[in-house]
C-alpha atoms as a PDB file:
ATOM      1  CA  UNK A   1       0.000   0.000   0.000  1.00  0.00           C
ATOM      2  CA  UNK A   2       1.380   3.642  -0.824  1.00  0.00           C
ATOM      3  CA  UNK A   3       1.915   5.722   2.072  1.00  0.00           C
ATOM      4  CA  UNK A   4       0.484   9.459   1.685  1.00  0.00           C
ATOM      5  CA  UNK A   5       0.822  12.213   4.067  1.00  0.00           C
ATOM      6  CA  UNK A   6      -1.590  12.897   6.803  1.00  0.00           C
ATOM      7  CA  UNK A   7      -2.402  16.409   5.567  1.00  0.00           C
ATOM      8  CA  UNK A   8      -3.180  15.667   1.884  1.00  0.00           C
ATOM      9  CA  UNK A   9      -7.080  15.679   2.777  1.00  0.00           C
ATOM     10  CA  UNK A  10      -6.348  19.488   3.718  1.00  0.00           C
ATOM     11  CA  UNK A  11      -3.824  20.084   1.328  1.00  0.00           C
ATOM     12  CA  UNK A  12      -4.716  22.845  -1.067  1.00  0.00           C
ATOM     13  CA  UNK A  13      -2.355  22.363  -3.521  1.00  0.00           C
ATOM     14  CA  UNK A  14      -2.973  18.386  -3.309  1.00  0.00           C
ATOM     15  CA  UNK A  15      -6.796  19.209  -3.886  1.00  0.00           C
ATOM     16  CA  UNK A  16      -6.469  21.641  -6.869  1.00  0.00           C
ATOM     17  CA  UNK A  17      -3.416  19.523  -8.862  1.00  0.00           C
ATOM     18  CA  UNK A  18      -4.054  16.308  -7.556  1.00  0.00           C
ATOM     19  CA  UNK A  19      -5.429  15.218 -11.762  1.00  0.00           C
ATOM     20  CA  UNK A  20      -3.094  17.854 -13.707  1.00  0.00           C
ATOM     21  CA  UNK A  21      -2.007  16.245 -16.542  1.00  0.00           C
ATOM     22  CA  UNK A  22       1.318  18.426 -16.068  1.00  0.00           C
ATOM     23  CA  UNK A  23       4.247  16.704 -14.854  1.00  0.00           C
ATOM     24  CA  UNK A  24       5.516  19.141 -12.957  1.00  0.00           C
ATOM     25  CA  UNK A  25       2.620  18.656 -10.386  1.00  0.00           C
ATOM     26  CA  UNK A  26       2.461  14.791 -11.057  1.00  0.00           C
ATOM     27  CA  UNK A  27       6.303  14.757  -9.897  1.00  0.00           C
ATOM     28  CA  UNK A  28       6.213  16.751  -6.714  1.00  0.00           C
ATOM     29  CA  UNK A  29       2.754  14.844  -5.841  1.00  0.00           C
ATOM     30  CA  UNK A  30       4.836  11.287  -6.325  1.00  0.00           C
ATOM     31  CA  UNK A  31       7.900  12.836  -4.264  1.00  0.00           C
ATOM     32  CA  UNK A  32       6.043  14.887  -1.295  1.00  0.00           C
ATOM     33  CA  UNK A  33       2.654  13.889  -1.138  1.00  0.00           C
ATOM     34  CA  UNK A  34       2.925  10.472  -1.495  1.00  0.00           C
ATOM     35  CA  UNK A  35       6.743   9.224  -1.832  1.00  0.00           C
ATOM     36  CA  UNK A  36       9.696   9.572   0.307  1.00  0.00           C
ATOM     37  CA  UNK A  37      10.226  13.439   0.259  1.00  0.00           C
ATOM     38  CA  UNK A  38       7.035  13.489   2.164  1.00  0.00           C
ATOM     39  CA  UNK A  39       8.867  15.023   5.681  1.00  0.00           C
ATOM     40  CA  UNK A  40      10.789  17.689   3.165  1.00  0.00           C
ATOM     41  CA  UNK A  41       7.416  19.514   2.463  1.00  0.00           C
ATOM     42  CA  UNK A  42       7.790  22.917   2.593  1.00  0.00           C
ATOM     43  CA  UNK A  43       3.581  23.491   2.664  1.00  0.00           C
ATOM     44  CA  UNK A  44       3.796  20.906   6.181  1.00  0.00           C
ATOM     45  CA  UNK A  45       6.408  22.841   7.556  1.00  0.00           C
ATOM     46  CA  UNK A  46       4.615  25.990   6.523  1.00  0.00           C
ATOM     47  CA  UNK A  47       1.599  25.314   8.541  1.00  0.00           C
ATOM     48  CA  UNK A  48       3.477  23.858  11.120  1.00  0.00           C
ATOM     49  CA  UNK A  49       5.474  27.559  11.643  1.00  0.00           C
ATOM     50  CA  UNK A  50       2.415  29.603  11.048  1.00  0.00           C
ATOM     51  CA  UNK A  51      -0.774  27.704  12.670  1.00  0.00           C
ATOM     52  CA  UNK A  52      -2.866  28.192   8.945  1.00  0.00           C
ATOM     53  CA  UNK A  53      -2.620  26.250   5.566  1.00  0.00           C
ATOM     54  CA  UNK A  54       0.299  27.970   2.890  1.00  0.00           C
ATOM     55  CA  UNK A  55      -1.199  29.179  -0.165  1.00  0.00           C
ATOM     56  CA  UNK A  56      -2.766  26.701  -2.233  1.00  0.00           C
ATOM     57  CA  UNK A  57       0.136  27.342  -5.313  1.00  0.00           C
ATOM     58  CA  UNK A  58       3.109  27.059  -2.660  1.00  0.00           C
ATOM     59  CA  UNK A  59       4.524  24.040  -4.315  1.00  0.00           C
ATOM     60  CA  UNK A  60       5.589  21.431  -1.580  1.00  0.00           C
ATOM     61  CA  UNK A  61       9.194  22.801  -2.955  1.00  0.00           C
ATOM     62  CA  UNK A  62       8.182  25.739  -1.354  1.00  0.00           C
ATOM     63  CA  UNK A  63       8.422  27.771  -4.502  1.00  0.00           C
ATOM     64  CA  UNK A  64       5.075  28.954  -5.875  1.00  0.00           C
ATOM     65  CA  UNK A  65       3.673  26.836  -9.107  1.00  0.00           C
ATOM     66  CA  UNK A  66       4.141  28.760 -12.479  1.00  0.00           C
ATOM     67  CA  UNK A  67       1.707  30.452 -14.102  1.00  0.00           C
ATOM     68  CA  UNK A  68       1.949  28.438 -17.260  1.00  0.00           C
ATOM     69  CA  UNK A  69       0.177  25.909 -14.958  1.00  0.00           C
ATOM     70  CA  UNK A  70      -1.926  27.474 -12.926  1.00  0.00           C
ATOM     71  CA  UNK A  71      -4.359  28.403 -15.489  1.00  0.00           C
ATOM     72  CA  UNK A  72      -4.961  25.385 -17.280  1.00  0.00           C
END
């Protein structure tokens, strides 16, 4: 069974790119959200720091997602 983190039901950025076709956003999902990067996640350590969710396009990189992909 795949482990996934415990935040990805509250995940914003999980929620909106979770089906992108981009693989950008499939890669980081694999890697942070459900593969061994998954304690590297700048969004967990985000809303660890600051009590709230990040913004939903804070990448789990902890950049913010392009805007190439944001609007598609």
């Amino acid at each position: 069974m795949k482990r996934s983190c415990e935040l990805l039901a509250s995940c914003g950025y999980f929620e909106k790119y979770q089906y992108s076709k981009e693989t950008l956003c499939k890669d980081w999902i694999r890697q942070f959200c459900q593969g061994p990067k998954m304690d590297q996640c700048k969004r967990k350590r985000y809303r660890q720091e600051h009590g709230e969710p990040p913004p939903v396009e804070m990448m789990p990189s902890g950049y913010m997602t392009p805007e190439y992909i944001r609007f598609q």
